[in-house]
N, C-alpha and C. Protein backbone atom coordinates (compact mmCIF):
# COMPACT_ATOMS: atom_id res chain seq x y z
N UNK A 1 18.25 35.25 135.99
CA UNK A 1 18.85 33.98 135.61
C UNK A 1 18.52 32.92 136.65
N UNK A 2 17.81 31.89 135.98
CA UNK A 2 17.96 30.83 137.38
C UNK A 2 18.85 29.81 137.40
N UNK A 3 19.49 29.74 138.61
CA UNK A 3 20.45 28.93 138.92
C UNK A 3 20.12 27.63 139.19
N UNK A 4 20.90 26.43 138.47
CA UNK A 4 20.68 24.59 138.88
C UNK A 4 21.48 24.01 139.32
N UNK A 5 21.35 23.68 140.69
CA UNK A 5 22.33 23.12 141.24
C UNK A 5 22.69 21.63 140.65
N UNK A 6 23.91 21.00 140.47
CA UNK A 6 23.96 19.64 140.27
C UNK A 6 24.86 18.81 141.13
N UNK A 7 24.71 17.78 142.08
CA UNK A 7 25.24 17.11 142.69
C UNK A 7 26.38 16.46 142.62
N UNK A 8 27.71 16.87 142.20
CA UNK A 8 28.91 16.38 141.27
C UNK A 8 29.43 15.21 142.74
N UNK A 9 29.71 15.32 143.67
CA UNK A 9 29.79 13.79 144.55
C UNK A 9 29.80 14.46 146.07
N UNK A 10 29.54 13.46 146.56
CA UNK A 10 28.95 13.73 148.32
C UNK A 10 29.62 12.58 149.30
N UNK A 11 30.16 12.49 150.49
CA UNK A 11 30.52 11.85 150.64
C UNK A 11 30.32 12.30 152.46
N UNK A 12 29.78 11.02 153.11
CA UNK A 12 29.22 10.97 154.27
C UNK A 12 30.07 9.65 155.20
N UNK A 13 30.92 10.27 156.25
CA UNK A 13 31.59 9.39 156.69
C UNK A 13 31.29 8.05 157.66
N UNK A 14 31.60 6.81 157.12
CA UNK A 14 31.45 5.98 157.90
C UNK A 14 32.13 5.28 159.12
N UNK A 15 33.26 6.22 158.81
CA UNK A 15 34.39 5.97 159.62
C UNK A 15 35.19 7.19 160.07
N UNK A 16 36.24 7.18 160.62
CA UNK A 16 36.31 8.72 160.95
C UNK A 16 37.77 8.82 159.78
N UNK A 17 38.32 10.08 159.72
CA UNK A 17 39.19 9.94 157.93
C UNK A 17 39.94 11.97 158.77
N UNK A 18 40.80 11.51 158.67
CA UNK A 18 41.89 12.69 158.38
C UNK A 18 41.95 13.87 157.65
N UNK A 19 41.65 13.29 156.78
CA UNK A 19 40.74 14.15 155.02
C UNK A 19 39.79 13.77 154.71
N UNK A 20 39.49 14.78 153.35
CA UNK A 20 38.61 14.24 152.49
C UNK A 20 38.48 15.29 150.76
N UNK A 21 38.77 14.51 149.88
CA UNK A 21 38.96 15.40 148.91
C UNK A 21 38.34 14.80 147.50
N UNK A 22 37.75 15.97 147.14
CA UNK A 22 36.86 16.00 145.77
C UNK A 22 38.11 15.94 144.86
N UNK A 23 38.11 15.07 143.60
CA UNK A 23 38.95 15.04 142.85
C UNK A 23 38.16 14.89 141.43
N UNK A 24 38.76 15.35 140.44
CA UNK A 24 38.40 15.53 138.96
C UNK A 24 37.07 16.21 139.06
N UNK A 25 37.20 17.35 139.31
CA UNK A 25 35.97 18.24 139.30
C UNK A 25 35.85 18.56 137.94
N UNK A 26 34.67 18.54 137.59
CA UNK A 26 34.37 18.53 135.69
C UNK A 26 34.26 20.24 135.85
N UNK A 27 34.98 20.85 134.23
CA UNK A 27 34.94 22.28 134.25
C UNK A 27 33.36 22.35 133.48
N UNK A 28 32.66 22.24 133.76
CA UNK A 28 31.26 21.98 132.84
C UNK A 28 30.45 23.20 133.57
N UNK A 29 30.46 23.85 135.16
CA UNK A 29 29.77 24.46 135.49
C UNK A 29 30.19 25.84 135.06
N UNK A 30 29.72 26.77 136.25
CA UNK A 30 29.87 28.07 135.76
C UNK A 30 30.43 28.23 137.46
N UNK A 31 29.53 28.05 138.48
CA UNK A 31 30.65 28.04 140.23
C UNK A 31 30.08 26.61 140.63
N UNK A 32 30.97 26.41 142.06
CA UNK A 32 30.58 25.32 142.91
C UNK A 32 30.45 26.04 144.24
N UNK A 33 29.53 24.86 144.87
CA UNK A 33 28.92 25.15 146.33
C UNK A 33 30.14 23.77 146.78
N UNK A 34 30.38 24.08 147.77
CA UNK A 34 30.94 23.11 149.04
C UNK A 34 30.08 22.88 150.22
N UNK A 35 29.31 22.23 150.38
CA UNK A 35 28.33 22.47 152.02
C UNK A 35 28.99 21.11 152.65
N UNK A 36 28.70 21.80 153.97
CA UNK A 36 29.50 20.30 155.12
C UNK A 36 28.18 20.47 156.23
N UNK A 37 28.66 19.64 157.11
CA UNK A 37 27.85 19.64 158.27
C UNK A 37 29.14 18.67 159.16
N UNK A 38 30.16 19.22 160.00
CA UNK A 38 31.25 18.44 160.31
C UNK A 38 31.27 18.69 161.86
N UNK A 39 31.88 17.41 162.30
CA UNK A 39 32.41 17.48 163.86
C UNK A 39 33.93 16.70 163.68
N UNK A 40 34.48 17.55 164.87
CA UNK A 40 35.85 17.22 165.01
C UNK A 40 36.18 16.44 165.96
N UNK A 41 37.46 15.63 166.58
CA UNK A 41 37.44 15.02 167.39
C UNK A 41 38.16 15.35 168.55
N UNK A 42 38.52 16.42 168.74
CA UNK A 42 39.25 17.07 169.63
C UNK A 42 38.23 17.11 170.91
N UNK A 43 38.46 16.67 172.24
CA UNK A 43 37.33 16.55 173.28
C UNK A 43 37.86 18.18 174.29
N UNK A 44 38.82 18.30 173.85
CA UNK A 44 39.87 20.33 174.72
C UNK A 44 38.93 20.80 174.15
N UNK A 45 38.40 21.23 173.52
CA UNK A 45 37.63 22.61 173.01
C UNK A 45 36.03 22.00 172.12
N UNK A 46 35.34 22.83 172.33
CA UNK A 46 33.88 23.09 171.47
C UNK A 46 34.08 23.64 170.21
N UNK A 47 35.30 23.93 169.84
CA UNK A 47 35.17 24.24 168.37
C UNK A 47 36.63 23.93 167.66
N UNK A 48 36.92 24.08 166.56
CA UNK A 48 38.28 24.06 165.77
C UNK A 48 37.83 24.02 164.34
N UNK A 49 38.62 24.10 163.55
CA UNK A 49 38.78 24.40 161.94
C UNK A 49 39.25 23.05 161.02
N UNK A 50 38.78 23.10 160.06
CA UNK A 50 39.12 22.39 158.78
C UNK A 50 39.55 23.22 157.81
N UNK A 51 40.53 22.40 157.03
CA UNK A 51 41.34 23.37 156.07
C UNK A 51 40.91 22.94 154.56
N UNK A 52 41.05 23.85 153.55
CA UNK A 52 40.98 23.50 152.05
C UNK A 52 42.08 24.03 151.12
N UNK A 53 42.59 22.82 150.34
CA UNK A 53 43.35 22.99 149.80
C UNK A 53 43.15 22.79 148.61
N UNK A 54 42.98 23.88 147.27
CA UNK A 54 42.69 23.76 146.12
C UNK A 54 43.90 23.43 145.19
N UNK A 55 43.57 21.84 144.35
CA UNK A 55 44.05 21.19 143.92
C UNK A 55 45.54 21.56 143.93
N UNK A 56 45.67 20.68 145.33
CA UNK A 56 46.64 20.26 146.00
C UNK A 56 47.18 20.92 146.76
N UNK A 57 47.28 22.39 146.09
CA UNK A 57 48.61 23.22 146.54
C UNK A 57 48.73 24.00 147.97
N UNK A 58 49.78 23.49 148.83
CA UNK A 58 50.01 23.75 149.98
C UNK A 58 51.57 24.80 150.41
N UNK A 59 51.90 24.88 149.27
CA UNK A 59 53.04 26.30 149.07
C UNK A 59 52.84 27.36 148.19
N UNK A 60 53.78 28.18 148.20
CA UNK A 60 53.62 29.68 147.65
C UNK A 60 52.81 30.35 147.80
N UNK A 61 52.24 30.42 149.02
CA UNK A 61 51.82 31.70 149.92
C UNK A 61 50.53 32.22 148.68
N UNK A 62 49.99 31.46 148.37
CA UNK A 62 48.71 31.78 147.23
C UNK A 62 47.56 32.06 148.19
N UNK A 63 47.31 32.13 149.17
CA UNK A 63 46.36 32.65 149.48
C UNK A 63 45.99 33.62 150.44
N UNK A 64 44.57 33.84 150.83
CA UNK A 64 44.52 34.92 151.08
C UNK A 64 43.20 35.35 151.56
N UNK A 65 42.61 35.88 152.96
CA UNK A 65 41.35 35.75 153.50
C UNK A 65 40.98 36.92 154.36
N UNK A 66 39.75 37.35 154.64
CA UNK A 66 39.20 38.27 155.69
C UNK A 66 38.06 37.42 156.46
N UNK A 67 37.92 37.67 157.86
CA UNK A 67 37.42 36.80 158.43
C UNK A 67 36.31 37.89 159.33
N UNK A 68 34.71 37.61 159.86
CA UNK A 68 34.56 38.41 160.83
C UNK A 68 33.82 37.60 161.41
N UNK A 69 33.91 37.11 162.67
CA UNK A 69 32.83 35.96 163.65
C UNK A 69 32.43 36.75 164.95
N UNK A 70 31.25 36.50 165.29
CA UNK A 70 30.92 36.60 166.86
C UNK A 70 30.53 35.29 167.36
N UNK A 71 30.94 35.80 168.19
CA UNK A 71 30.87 34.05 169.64
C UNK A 71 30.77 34.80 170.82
N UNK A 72 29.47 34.15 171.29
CA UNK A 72 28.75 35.00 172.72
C UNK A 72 28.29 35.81 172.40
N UNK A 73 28.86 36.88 173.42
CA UNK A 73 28.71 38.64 173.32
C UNK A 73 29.34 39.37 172.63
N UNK A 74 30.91 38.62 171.81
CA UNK A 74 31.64 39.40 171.62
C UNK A 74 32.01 38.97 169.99
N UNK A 75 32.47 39.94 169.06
CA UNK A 75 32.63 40.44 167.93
C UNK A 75 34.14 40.01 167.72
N UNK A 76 34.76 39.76 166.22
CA UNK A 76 36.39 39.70 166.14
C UNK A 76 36.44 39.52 164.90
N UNK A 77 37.56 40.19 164.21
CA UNK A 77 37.72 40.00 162.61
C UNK A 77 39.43 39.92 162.61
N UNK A 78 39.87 39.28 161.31
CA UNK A 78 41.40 39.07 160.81
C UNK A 78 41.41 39.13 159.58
N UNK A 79 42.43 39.32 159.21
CA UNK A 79 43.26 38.88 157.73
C UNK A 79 44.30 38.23 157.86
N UNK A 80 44.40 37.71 156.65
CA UNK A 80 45.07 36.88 156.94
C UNK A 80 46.19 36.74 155.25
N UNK A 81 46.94 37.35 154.69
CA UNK A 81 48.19 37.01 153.52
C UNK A 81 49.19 36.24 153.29
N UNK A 82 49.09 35.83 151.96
CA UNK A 82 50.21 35.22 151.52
C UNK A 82 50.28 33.78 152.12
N UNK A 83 49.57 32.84 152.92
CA UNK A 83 49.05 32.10 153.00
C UNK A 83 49.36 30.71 152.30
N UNK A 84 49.93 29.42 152.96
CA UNK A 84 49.64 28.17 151.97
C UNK A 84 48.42 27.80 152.60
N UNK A 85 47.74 27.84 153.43
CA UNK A 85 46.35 27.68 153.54
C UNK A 85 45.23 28.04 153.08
N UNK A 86 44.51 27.46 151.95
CA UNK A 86 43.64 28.09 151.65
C UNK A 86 42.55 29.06 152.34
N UNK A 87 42.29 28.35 153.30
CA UNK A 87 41.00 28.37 154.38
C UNK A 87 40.71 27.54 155.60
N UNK A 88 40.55 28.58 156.81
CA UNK A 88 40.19 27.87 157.85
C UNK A 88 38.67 27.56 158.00
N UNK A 89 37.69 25.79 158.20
CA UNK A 89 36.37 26.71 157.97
C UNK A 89 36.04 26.47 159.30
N UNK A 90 35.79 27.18 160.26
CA UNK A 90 35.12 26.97 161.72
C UNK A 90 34.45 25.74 161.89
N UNK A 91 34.37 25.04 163.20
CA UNK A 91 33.24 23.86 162.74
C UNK A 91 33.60 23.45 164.54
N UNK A 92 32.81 22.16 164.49
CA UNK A 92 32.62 21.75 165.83
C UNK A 92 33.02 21.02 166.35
N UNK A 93 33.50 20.67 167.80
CA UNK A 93 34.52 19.89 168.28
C UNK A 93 33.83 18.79 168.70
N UNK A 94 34.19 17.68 169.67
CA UNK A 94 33.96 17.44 170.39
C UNK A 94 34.00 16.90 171.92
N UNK A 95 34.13 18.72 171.99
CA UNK A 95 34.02 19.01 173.26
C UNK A 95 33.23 19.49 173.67
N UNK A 96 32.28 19.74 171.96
CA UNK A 96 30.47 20.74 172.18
C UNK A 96 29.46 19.22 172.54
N UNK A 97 28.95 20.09 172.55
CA UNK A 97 27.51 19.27 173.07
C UNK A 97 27.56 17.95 172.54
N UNK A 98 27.11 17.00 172.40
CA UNK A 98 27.11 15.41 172.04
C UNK A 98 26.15 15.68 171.23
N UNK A 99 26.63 14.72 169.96
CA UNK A 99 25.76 14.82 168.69
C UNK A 99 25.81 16.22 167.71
N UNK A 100 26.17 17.28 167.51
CA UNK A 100 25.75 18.47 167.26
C UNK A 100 26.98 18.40 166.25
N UNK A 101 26.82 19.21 165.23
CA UNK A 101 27.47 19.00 164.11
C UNK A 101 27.60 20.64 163.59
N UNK A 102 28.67 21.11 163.30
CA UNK A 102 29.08 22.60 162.61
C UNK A 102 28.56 22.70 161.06
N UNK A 103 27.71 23.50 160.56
CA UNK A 103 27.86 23.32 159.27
C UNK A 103 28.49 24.52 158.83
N UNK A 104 28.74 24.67 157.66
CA UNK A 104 29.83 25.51 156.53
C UNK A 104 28.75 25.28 154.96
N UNK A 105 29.49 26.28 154.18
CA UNK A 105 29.05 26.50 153.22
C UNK A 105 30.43 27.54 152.44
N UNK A 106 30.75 26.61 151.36
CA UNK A 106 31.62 27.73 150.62
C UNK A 106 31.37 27.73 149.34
N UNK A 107 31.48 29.30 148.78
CA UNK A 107 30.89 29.13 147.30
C UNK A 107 32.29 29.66 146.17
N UNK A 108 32.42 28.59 145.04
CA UNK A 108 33.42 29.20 144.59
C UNK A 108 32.67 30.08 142.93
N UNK A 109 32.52 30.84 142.65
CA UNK A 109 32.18 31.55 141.59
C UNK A 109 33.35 31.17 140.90
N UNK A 110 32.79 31.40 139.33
CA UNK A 110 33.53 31.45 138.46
C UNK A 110 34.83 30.49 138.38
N UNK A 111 34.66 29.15 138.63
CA UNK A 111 35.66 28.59 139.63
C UNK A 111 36.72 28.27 137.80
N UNK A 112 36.30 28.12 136.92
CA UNK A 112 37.04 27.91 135.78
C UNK A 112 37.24 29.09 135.01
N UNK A 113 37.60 30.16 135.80
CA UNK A 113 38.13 31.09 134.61
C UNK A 113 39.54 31.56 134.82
N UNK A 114 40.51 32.13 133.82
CA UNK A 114 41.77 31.92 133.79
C UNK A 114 42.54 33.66 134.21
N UNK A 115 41.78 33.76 135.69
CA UNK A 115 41.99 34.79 136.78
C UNK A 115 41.86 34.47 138.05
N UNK A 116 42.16 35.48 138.96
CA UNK A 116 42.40 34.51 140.74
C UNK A 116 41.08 34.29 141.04
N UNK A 117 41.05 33.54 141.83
CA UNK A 117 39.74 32.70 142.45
C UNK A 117 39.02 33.35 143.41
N UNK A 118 38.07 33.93 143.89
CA UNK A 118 37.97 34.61 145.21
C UNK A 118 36.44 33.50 145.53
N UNK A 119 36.67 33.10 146.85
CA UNK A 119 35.34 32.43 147.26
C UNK A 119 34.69 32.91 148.88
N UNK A 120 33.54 32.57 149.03
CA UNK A 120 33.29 33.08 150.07
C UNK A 120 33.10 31.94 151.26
N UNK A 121 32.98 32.03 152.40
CA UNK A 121 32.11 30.90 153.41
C UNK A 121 31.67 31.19 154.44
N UNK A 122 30.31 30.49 154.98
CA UNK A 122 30.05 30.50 155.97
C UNK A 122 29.72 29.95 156.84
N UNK A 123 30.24 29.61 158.21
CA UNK A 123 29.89 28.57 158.98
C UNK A 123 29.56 29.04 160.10
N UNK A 124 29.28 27.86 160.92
CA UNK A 124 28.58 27.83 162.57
C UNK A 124 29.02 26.84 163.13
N UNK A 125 29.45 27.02 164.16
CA UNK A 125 30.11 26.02 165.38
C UNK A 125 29.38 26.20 166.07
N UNK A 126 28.44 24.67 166.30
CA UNK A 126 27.26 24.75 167.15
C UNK A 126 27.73 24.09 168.45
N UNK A 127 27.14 24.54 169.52
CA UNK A 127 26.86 24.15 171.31
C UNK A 127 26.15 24.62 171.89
N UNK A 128 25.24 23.40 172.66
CA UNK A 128 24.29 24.34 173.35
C UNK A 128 24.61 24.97 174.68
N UNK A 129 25.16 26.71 174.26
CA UNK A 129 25.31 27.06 175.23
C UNK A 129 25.73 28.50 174.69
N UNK A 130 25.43 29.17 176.12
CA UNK A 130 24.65 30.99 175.63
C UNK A 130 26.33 31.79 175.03
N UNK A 131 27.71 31.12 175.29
CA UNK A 131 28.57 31.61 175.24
C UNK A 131 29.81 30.87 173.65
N UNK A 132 29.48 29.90 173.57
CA UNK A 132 30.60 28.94 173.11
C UNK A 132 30.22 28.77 171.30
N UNK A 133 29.05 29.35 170.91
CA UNK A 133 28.64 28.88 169.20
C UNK A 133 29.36 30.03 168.90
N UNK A 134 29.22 30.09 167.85
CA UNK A 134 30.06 30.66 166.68
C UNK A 134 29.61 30.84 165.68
N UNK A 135 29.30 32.05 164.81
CA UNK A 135 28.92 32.41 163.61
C UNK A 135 29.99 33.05 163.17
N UNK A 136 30.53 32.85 161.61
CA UNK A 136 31.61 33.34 160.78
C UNK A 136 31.34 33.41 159.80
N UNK A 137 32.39 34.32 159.22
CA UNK A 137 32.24 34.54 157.22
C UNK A 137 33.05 34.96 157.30
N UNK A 138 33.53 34.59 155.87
CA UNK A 138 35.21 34.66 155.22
C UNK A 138 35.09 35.33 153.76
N UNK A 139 35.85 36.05 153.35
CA UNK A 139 35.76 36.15 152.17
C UNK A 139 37.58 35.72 152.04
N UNK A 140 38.23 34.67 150.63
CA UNK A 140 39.44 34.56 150.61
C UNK A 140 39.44 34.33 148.93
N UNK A 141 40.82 34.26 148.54
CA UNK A 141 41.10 34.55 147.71
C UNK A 141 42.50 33.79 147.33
N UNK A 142 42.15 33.10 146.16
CA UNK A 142 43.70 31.82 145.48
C UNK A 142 44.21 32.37 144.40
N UNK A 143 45.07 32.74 144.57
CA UNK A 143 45.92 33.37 143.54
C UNK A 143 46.41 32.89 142.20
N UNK A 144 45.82 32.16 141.40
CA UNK A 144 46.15 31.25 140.84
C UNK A 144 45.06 31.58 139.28
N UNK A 145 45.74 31.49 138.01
CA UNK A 145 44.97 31.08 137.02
C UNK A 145 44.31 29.98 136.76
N UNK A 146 44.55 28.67 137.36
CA UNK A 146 44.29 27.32 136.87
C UNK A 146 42.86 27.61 137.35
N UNK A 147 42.38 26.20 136.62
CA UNK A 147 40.89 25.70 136.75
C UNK A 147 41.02 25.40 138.43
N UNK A 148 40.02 25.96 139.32
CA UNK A 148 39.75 24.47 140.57
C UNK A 148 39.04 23.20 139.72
N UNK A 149 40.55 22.07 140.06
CA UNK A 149 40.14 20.80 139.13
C UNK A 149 40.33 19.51 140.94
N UNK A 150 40.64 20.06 142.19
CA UNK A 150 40.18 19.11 143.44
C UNK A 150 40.66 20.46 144.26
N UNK A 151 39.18 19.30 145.12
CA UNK A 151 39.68 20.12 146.68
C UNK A 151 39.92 18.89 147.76
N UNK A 152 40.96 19.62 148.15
CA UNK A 152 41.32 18.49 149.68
C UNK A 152 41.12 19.44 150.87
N UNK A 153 40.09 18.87 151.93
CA UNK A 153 39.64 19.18 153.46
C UNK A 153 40.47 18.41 154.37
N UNK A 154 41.50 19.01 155.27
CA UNK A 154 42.17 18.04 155.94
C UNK A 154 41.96 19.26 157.45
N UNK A 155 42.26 18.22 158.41
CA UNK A 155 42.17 18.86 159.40
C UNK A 155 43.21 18.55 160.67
N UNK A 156 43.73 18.96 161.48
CA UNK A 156 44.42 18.64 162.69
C UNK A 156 44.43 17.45 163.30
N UNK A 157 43.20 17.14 163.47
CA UNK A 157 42.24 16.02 163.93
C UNK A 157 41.85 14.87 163.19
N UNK A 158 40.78 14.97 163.35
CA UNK A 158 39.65 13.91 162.50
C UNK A 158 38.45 14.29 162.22
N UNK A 159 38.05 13.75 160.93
CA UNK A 159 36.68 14.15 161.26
C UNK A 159 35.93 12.85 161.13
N UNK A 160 35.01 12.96 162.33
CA UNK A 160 34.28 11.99 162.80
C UNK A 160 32.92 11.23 161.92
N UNK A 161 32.81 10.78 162.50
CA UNK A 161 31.59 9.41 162.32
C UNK A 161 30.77 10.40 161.80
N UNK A 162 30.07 10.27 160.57
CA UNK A 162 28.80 10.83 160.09
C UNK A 162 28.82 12.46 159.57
N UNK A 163 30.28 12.95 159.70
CA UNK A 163 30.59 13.97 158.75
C UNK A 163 29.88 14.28 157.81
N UNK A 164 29.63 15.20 156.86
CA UNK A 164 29.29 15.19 155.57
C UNK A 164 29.35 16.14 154.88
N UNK A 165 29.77 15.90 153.47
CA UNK A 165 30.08 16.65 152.51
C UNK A 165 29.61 16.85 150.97
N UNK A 166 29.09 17.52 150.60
CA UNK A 166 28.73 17.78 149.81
C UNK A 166 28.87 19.03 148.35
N UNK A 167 29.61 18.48 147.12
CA UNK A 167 29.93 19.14 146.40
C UNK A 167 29.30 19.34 145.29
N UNK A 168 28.56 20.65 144.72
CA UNK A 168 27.35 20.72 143.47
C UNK A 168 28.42 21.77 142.88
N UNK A 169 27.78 21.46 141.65
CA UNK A 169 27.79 22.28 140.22
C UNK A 169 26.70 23.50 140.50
N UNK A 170 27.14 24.69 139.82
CA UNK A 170 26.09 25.34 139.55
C UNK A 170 26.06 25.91 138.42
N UNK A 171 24.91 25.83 137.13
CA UNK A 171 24.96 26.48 135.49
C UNK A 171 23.90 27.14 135.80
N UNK A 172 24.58 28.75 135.76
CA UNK A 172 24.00 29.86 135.52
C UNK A 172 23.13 29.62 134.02
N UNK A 173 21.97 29.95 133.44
CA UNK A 173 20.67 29.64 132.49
C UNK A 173 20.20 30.71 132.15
């Protein structure tokens, strides 16, 4: 089967924004891709997280994740239940290197069918330096029948100048 991606909206910051959220996602595909390329504004640390919240919902413990990252030398995995957070996605501070940007990637399969949601992601918290990047993958899971019809990315912080985000369709053929 070949897969077509379609560009449903993208949004590249000109300013720095708290959030940022895809709204009226058309049920027309079959999954969606989420790709970012984000920096945070926190100058304490080289790395921190952005959160997703599928259309809207931030109670009843709907979610649900496995996590496994190495950073440096060293290896670490979690779970994580019952959850109003959808998802933490790793990404980059700035307290990393100047200029350098975390990217992510989350894929939601089957994002309109009327069973729980399970999506995957993967990101990198980049710095140049032999100890402080970060490679991760998540597999999590929304408990929920509804369509994903928005997603909201909010974070602790900010996310800075020149963020970017990008949300496609994909029709399986």
């Amino acid at each position: 089967m070949a897969a077509t991606y379609t560009l449903i909206s993208s949004n590249v910051l000109a300013s720095s924004a708290a959030s940022v959220t895809f709204s009226a996602i058309p049920a027309t595909y079959t999954d969606l891709v989420l790709r970012s390329s984000v920096r945070l504004s926190d100058v304490s640390d080289v790395k921190g997280s952005f959160y997703i919240y599928i259309n809207g919902v931030t109670t009843g413990n709907l979610y649900s994740n496995t996590r496994i990252q190495g950073e440096g030398s060293s290896v670490s995995s979690s779970r994580t239940s019952n959850s109003n957070v959808a998802l933490n996605v790793t990404t980059t501070q700035d307290g990393a290197t100047s200029n350098t940007f975390g990217s992510g990637e989350v894929y939601f399969p089957n994002y309109t069918v009327s069973s729980n949601k399970a999506f995957l992601v993967d990101n990198v918290a980049e710095n140049n330096s032999a100890t402080a990047n970060l490679l991760g993958a998540k597999a999590a899971l929304w408990r929920s029948t509804n369509t994903i019809s928005s997603l909201t990315l909010s974070t602790d912080t900010t996310f800075m100048i020149g963020s970017s985000f990008y949300l496609y369709g994909i029709s399986n053929a």
